[in-house]
Protein backbone atom coordinates (compact mmCIF):
# COMPACT_ATOMS: atom_id res chain seq x y z
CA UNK A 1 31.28 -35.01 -24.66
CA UNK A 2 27.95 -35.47 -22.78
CA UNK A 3 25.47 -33.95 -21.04
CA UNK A 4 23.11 -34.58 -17.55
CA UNK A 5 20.47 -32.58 -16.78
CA UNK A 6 20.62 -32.08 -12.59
CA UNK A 7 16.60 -30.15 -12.79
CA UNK A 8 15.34 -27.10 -13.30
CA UNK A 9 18.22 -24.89 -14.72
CA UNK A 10 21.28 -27.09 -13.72
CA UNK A 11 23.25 -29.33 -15.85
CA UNK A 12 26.34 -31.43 -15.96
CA UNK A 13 28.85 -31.48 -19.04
CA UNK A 14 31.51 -34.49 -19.09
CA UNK A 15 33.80 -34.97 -20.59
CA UNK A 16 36.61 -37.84 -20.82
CA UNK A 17 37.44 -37.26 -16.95
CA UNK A 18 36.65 -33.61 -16.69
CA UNK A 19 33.30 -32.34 -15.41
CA UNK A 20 31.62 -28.96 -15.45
CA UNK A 21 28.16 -28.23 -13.31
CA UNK A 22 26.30 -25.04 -14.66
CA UNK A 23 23.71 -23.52 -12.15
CA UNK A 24 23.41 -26.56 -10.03
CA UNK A 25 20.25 -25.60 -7.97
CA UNK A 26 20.05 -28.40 -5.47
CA UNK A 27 18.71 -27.15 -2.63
CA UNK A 28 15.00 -26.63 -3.84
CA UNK A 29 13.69 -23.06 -2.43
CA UNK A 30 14.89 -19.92 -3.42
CA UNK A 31 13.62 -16.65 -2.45
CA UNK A 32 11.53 -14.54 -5.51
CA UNK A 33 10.00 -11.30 -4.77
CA UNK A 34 10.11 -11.70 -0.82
CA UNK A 35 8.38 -15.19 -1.12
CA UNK A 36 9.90 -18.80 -1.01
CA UNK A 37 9.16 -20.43 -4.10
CA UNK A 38 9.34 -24.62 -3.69
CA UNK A 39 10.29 -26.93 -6.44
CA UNK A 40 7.93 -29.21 -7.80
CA UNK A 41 9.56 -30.96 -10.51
CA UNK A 42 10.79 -34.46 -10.83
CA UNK A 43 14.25 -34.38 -10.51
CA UNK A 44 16.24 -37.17 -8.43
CA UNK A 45 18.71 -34.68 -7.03
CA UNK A 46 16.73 -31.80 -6.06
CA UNK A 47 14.66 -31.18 -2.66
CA UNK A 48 15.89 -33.05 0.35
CA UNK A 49 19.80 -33.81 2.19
CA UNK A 50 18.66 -37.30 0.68
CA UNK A 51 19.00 -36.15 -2.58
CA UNK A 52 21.55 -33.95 -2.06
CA UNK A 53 23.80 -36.98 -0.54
CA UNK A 54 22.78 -39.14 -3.46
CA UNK A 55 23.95 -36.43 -5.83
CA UNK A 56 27.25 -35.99 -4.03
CA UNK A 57 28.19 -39.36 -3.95
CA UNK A 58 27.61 -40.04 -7.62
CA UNK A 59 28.54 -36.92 -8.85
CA UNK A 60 30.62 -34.52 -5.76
CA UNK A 61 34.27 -35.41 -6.11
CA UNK A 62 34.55 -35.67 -10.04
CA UNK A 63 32.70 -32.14 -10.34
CA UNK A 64 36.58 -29.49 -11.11
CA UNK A 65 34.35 -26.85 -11.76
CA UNK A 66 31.07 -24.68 -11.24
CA UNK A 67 29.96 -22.25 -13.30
CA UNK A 68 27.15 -19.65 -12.40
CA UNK A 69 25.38 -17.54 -15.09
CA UNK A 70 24.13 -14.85 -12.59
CA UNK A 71 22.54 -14.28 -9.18
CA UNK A 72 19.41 -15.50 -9.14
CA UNK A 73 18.39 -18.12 -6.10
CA UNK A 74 17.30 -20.67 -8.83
CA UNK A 75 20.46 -20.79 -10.78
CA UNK A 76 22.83 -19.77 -7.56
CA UNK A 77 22.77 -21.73 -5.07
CA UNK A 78 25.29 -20.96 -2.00
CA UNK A 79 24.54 -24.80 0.32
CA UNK A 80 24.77 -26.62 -3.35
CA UNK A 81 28.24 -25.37 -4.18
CA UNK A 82 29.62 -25.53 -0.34
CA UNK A 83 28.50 -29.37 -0.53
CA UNK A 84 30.46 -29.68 -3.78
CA UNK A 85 33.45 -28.27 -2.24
CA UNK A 86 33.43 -30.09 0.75
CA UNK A 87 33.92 -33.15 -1.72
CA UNK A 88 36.02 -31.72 -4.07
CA UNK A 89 37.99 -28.77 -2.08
CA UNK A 90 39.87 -28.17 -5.56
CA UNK A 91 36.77 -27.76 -7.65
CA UNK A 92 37.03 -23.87 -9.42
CA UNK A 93 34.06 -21.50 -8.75
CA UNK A 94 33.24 -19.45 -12.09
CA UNK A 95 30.70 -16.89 -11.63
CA UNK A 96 30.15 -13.01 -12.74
CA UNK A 97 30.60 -9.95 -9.91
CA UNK A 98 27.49 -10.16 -8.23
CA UNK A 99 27.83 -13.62 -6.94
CA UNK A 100 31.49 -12.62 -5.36
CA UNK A 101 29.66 -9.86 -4.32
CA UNK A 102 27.05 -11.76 -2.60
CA UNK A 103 29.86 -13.92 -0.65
CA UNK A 104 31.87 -10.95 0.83
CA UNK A 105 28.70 -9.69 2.16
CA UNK A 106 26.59 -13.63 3.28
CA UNK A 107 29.21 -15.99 3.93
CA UNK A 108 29.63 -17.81 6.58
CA UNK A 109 29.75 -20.97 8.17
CA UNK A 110 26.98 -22.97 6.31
CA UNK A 111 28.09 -21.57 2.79
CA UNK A 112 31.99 -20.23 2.94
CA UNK A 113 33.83 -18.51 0.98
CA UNK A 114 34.93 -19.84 -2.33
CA UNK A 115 37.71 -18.25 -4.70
CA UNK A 116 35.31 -17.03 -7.37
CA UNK A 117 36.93 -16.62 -10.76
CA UNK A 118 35.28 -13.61 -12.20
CA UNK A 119 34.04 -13.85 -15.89
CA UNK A 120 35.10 -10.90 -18.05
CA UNK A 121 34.60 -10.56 -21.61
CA UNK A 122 36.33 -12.76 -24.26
CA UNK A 123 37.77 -15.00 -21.07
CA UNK A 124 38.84 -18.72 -21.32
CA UNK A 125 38.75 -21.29 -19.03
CA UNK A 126 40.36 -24.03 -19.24
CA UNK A 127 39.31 -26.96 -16.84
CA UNK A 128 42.46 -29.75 -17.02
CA UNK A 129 41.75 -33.39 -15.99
CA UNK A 130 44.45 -35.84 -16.15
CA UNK A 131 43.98 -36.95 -19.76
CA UNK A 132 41.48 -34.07 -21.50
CA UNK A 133 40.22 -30.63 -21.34
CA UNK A 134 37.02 -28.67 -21.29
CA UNK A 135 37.06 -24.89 -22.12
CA UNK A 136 34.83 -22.20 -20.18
CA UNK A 137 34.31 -19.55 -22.67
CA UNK A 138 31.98 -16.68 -21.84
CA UNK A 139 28.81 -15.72 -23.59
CA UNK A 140 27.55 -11.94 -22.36
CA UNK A 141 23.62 -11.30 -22.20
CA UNK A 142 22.81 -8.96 -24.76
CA UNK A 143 22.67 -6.08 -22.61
CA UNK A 144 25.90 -6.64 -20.95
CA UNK A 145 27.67 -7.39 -24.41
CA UNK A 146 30.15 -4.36 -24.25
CA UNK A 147 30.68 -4.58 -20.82
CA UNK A 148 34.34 -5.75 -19.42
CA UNK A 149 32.79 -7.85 -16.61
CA UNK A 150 29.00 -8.45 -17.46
CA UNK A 151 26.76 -9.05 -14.54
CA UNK A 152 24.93 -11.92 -16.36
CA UNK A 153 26.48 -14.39 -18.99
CA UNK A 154 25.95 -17.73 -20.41
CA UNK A 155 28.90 -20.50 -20.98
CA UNK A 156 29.86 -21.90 -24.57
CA UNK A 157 31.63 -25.49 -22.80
CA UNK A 158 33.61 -27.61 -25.43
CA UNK A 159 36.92 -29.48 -26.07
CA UNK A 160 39.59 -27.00 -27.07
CA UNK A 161 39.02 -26.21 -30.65
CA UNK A 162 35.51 -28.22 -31.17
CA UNK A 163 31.92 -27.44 -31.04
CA UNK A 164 30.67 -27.53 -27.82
CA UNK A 165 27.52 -27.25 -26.18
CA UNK A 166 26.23 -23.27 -24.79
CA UNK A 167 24.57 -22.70 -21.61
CA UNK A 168 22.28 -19.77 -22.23
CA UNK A 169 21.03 -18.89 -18.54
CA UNK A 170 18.52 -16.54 -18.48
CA UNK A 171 19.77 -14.59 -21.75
CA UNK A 172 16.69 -13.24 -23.66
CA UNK A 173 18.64 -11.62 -26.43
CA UNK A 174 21.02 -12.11 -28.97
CA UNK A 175 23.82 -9.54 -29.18
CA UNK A 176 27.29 -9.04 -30.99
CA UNK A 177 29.32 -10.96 -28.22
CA UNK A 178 27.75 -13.90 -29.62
CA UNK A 179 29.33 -13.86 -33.62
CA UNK A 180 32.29 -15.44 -32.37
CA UNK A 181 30.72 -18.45 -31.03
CA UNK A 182 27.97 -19.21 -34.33
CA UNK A 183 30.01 -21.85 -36.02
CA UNK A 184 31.59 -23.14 -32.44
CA UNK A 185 28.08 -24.46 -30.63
CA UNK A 186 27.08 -28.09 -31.51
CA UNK A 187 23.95 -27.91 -28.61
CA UNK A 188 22.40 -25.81 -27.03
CA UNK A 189 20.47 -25.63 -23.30
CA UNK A 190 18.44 -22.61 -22.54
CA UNK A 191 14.75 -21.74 -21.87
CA UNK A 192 14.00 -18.49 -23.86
CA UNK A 193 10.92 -16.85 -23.14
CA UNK A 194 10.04 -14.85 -25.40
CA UNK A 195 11.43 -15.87 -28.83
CA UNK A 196 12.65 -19.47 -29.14
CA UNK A 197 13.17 -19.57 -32.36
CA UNK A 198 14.99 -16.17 -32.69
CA UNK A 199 17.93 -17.82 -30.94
CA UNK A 200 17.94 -21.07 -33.02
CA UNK A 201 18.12 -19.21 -36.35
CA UNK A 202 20.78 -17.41 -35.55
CA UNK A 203 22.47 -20.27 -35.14
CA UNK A 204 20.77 -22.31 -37.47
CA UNK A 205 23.23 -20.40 -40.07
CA UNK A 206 25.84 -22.81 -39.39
CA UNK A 207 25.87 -26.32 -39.93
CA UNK A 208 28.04 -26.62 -36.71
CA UNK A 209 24.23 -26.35 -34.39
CA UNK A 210 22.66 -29.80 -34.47
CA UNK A 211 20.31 -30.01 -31.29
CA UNK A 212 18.37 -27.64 -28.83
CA UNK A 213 17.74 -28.89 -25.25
CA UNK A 214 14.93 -26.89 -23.00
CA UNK A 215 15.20 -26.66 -19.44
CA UNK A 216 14.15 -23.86 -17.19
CA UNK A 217 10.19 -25.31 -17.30
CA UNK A 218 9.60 -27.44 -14.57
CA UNK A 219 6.65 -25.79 -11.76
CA UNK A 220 7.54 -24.57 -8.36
CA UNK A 221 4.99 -22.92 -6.08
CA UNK A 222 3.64 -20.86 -5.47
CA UNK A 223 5.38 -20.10 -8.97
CA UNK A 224 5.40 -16.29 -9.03
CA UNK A 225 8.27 -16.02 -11.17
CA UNK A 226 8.78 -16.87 -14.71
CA UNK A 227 9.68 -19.99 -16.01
CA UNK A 228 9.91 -21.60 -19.73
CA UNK A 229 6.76 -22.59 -22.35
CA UNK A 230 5.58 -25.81 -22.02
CA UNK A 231 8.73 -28.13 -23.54
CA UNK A 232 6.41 -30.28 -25.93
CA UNK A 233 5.48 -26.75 -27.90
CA UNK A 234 8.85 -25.79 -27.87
CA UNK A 235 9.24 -28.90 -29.45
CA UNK A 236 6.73 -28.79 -31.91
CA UNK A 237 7.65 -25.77 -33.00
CA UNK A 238 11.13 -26.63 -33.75
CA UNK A 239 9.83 -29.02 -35.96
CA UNK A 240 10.07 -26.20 -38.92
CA UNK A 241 14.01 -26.18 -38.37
CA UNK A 242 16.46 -28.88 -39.21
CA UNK A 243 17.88 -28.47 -35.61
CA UNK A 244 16.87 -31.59 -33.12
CA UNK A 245 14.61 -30.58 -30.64
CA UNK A 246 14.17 -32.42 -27.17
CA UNK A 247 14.84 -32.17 -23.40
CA UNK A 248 17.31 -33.84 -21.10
CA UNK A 249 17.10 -36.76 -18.88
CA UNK A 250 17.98 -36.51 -15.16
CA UNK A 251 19.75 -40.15 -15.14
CA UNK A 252 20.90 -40.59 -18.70
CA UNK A 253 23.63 -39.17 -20.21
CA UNK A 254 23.40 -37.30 -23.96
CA UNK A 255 26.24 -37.83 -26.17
CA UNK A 256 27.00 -34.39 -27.77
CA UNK A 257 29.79 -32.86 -30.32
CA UNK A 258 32.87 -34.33 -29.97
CA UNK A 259 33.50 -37.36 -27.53
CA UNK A 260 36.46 -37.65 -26.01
């Protein structure tokens, strides 16, 4: 299995000929408090059509699913998934109630309609490619952990039955929904703000967690919204844990848990 960041809060997961996008923000302004916030980072797919196109044709028609942690412009991104559907028409949507919320009410003809496949507690996904699968599992934020359908969740992606890599979104808590998942998360990609290392010793437990990737940290402006800690703390920090510490490359793939 293997891992691409796309920027900011979006990444790709591949693996054999299945591929998963989480929160691919490609578009490069979302709206924050009734101000347009701009991207600033360095990412080769996020900003422009140019970049958009160039992401497409690498990346468009192998992408079978999408998978959105919750409704916020930086990690939802209505233009980014209509372009991936226009190359992939088949490609599932997997996202919690507000975002098909947000479609009955905004579509239209720039950003249609998907089929969004709601999350729900203790759901599996399983994304089929010709030869190998990748299972969607759901991950509630702590304060949506006894709710049926919570409105915010994070993604635990992996071959069926193997570690797999966990998508934390914008989860700043650690709840009881998460127990089943300690010894089946080999990675993981989040930002945490307020206690980084709260999350990796929970994990830490089990010898199944071998790496921590930080995303969520890269400036927009004006930047009234809050992003991660600078990544080479986090890093140093995590130097007191036998978990790897690092971030993701925009071009180069990470070989993670299993590979197919």
């Amino acid at each position: 299995m293997e891992l691409l960041w796309i920027g900011h809060a979006g990444i790709l997961v591949r693996y054999g000929d299945v591929m998963v996008a989480v929160d691919p923000f490609l578009s490069g302004t979302f709206t924050w408090k009734g101000k347009t916030e701009l991207y600033q980072g360095k990412s080769p797919w996020i900003g422009s059509t140019d970049k958009l196109n160039a992401f497409l044709d690498r990346f468009g028609s192998q992408i079978a699913a999408i998978c959105i942690t919750h409704e916020h412009g930086d990690h939802f991104d209505p233009e980014a998934i209509a372009a991936i559907l226009a190359r992939n028409p088949s490609a599932r949507v997997i996202a919690p109630p507000p975002v098909k919320k947000w479609y009955k009410k905004n579509a239209g003809p720039r950003t249609p309609q998907p089929r969004v496949e709601v999350v729900r507690r203790g759901k599996k996904f399983d994304i089929e490619g010709k030869k190998t699968t990748l299972r969607v599992q759901i991950l509630p934020d702590t304060k949506f952990r006894f709710v049926l359908y919570p409105q915010r969740v994070g993604y635990v992606i992996s071959p069926a039955n193997s570690p797999g890599v966990a998508h934390l979104g914008d989860s700043h808590g650690i709840g009881p929904g998460w127990k089943p998942f300690q010894d089946k998360i080999s990675d993981i990609v989040s930002w945490i703000k307020e206690n980084p290392m709260q999350f990796v010793s929970y994990y830490e437990r089990s010898s199944t967690l071998k790496r921590v990737w930080w995303i969520h940290w890269e400036p927009f402006t004006p930047g009234d919204f809050s992003c991660g800690k600078d990544p080479a703390s986090l890093i140093q920090t995590m130097k007191t844990s036998r978990v790897a510490s690092s971030v993701l490359s925009y071009e180069a793939w990470e070989n993670i848990g299993t590979k197919a």
